[in-house]
C-alpha atoms as a PDB file:
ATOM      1  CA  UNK A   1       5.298  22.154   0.314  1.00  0.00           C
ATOM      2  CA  UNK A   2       7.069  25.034   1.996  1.00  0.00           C
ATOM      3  CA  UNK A   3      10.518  26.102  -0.227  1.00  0.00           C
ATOM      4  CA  UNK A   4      13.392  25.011   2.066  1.00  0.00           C
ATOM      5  CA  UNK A   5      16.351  25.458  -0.372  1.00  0.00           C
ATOM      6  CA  UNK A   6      17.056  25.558  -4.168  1.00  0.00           C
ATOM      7  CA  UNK A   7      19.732  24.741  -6.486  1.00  0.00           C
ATOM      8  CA  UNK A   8      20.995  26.200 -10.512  1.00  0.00           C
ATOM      9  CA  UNK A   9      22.505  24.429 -12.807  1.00  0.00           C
ATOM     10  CA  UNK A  10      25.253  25.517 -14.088  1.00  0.00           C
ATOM     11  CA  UNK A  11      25.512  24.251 -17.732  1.00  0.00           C
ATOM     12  CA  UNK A  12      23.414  25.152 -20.435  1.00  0.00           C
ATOM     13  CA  UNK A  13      20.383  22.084 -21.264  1.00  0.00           C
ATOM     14  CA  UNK A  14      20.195  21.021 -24.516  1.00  0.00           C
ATOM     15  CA  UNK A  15      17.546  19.453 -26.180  1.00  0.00           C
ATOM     16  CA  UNK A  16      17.704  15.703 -24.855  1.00  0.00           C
ATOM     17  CA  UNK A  17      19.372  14.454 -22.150  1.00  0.00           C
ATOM     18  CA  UNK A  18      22.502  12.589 -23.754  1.00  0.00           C
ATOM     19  CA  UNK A  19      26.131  12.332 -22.871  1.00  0.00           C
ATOM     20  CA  UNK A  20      27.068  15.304 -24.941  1.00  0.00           C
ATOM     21  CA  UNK A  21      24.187  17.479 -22.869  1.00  0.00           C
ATOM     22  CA  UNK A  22      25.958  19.854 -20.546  1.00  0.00           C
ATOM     23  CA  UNK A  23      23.172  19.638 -17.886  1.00  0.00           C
ATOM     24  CA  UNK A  24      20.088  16.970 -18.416  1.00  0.00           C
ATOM     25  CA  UNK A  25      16.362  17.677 -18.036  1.00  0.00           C
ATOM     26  CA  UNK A  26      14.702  17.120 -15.122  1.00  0.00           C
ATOM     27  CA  UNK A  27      11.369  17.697 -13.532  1.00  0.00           C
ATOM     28  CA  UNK A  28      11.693  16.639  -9.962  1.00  0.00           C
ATOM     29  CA  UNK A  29      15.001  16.592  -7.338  1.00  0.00           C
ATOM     30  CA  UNK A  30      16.036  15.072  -4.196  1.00  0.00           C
ATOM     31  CA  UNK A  31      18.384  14.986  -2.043  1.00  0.00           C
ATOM     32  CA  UNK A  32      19.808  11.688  -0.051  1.00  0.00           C
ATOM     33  CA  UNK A  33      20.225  12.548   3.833  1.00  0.00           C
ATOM     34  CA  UNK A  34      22.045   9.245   4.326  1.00  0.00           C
ATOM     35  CA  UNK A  35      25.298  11.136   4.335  1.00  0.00           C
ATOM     36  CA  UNK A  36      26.493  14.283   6.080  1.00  0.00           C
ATOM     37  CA  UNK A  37      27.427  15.742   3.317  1.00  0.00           C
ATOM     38  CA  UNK A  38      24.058  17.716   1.874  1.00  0.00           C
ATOM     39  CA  UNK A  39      25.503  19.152  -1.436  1.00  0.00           C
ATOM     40  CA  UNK A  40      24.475  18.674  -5.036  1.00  0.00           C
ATOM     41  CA  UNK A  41      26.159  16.393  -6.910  1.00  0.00           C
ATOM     42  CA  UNK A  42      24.657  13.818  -9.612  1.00  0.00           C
ATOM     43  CA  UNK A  43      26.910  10.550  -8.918  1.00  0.00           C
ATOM     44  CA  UNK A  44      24.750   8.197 -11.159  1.00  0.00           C
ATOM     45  CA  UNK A  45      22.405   7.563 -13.816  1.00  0.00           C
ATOM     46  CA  UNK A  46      19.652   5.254 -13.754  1.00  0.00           C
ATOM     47  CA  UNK A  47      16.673   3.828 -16.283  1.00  0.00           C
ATOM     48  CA  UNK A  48      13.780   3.616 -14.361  1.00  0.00           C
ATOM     49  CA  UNK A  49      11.557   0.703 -13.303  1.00  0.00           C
ATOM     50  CA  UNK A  50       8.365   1.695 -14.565  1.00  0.00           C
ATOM     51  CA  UNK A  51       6.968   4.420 -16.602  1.00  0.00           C
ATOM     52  CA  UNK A  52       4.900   7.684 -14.923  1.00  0.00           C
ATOM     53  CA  UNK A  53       7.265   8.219 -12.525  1.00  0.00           C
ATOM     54  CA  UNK A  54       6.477  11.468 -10.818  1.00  0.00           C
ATOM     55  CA  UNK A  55       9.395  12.035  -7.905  1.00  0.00           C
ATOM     56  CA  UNK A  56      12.216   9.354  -6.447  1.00  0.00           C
ATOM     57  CA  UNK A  57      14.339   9.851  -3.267  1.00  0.00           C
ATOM     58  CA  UNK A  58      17.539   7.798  -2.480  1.00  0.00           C
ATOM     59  CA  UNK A  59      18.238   6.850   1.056  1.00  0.00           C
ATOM     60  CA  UNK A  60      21.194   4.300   1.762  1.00  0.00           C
ATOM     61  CA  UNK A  61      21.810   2.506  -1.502  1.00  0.00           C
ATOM     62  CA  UNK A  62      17.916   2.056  -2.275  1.00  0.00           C
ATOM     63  CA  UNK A  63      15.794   4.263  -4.379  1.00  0.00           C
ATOM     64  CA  UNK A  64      11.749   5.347  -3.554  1.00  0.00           C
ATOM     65  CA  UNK A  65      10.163   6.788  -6.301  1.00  0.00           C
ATOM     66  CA  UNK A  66       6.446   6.897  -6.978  1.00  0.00           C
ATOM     67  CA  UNK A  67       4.407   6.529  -9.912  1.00  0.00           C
ATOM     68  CA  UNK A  68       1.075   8.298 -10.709  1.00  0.00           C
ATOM     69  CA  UNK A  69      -1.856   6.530 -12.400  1.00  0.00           C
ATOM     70  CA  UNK A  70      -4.343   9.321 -13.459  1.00  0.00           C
ATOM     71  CA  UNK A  71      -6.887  10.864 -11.378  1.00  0.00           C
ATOM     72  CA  UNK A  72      -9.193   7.437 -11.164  1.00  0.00           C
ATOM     73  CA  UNK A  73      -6.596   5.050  -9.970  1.00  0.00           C
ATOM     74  CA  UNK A  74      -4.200   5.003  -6.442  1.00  0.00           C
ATOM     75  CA  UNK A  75      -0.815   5.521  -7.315  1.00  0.00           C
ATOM     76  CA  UNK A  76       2.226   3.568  -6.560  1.00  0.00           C
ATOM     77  CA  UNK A  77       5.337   3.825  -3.870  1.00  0.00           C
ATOM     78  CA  UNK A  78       8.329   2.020  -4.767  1.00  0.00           C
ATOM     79  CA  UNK A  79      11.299   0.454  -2.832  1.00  0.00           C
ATOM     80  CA  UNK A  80      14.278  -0.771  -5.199  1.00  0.00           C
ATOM     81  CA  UNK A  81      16.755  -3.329  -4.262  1.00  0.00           C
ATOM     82  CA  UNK A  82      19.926  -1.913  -3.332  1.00  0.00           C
ATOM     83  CA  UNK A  83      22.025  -0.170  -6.490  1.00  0.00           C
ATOM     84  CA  UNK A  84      25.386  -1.958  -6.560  1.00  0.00           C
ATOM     85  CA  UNK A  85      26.845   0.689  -9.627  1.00  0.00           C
ATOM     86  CA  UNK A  86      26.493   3.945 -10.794  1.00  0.00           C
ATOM     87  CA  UNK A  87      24.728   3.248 -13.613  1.00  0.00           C
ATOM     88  CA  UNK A  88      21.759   0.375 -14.824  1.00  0.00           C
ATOM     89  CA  UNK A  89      17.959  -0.226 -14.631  1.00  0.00           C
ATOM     90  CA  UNK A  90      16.208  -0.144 -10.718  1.00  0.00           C
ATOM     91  CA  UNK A  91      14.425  -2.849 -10.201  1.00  0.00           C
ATOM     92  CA  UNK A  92      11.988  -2.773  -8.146  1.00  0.00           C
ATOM     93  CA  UNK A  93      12.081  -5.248  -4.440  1.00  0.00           C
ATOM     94  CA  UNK A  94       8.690  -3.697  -3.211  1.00  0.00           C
ATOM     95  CA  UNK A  95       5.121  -1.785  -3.791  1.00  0.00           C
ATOM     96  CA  UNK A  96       2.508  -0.624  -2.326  1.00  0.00           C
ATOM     97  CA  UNK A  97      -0.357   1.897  -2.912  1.00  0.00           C
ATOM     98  CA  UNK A  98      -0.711   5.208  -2.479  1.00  0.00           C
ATOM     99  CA  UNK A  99      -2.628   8.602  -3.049  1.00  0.00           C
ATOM    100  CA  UNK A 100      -3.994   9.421  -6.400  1.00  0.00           C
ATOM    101  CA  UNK A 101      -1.571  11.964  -8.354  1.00  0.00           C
ATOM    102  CA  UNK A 102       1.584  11.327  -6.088  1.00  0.00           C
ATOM    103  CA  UNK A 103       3.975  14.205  -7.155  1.00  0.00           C
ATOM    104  CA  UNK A 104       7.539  15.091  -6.171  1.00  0.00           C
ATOM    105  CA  UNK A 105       8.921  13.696  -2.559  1.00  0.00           C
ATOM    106  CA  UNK A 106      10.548  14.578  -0.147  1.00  0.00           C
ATOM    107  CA  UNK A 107      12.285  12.713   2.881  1.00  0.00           C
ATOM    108  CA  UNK A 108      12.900  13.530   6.180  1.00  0.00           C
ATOM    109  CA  UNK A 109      15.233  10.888   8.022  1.00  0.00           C
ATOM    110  CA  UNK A 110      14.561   9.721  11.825  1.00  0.00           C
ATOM    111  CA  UNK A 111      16.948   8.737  13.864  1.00  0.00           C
ATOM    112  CA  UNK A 112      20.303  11.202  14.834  1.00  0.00           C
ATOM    113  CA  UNK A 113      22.029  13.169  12.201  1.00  0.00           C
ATOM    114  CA  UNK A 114      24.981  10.692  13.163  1.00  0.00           C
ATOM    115  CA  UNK A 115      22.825   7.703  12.612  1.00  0.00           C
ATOM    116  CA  UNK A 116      19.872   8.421  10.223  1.00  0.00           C
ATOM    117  CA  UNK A 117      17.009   5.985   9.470  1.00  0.00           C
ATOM    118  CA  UNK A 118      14.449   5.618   6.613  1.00  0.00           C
ATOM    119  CA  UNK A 119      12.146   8.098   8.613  1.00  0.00           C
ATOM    120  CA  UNK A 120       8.865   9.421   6.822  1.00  0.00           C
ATOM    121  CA  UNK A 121       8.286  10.390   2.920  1.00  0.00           C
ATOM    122  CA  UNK A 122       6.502  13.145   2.001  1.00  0.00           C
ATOM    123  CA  UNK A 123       4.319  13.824  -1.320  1.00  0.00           C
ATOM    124  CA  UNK A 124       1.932  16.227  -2.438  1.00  0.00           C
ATOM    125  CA  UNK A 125      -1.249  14.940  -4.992  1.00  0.00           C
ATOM    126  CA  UNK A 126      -1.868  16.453  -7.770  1.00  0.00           C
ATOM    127  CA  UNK A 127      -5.592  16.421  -8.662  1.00  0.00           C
ATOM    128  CA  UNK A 128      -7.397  19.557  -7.931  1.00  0.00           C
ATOM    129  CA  UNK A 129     -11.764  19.699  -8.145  1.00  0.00           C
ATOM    130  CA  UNK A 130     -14.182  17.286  -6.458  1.00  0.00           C
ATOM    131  CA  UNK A 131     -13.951  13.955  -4.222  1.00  0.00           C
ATOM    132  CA  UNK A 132     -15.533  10.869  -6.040  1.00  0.00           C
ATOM    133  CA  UNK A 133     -17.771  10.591  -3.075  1.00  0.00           C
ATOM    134  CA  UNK A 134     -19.229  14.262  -3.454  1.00  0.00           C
ATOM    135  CA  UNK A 135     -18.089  15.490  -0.727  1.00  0.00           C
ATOM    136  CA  UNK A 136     -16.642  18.791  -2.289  1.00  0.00           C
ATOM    137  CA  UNK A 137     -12.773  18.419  -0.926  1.00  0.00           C
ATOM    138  CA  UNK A 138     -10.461  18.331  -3.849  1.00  0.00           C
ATOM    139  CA  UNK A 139      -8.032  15.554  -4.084  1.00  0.00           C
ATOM    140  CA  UNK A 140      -4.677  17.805  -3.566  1.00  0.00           C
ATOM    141  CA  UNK A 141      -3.155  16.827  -0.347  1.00  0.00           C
ATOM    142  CA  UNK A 142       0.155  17.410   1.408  1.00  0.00           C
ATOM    143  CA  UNK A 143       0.720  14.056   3.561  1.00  0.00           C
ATOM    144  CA  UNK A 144       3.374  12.181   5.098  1.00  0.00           C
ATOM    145  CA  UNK A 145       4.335   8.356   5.660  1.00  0.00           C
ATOM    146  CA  UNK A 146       6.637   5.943   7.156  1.00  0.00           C
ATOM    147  CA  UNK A 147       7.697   3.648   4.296  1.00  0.00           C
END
């Protein structure tokens, strides 16, 4: 995916990601373009739903975050019920199959900027080296869906 932006922390991270932790770990972000206003700022915590959990994007009080599976098996596209509080365990309202290797994503809203709908996710797969069915095309992709 093309670099668009980036952000810096701007506490130290520590070892684990605790309370006391001036700035947690993290190995994938998003941003929610539900709102107008596009700046950085962690307003909740979350468990999440399922382990292998390879990006998440929030988009009016529901979370999408996909799982990978390994390089054999499809992996998996979430939709959470909507959060009701800023902290607590997702649970999970809907799935549905996917690429193999799903990494980070990235959404893109339709609609107006006044009015924004779900609009399309993006992803990227992770699993360079041959198709299964010999065709010599790697399984990395860049593709895009409407949830």
């Amino acid at each position: 995916m093309p670099q668009v932006g980036s952000w810096t922390r701007t506490a130290a991270t520590g070892e684990k990601c605790t309370a006391d932790d001036g700035s947690p770990n993290f190995s994938y972000v998003s941003l929610d373009r539900s709102g107008a206003d596009h700046r950085w700022n962690a307003d909740a915590a979350y468990n999440l739903p399922d382990s292998n959990i390879q990006g998440a994007t929030r988009f009016n009080d529901r979370w999408y975050p996909s799982r990978s599976r390994g390089i054999t098996n499809n992996g998996t596209f979430y939709t959470t019920r909507p959060i009701t509080s800023a902290t607590g365990t997702l649970s999970i309202a809907s799935d549905k199959p996917i690429s193999k290797g799903p990494e980070d994503l990235s959404h893109w809203p339709g609609g107006t900027p006044t009015a924004p709908t779900l609009g399309e996710m993006w992803t990227v797969a992770e699993h360079p080296g041959a198709a299964e069915d010999g065709s010599g095309q790697g399984q990395r992709m860049l593709y895009a869906w409407a949830p």
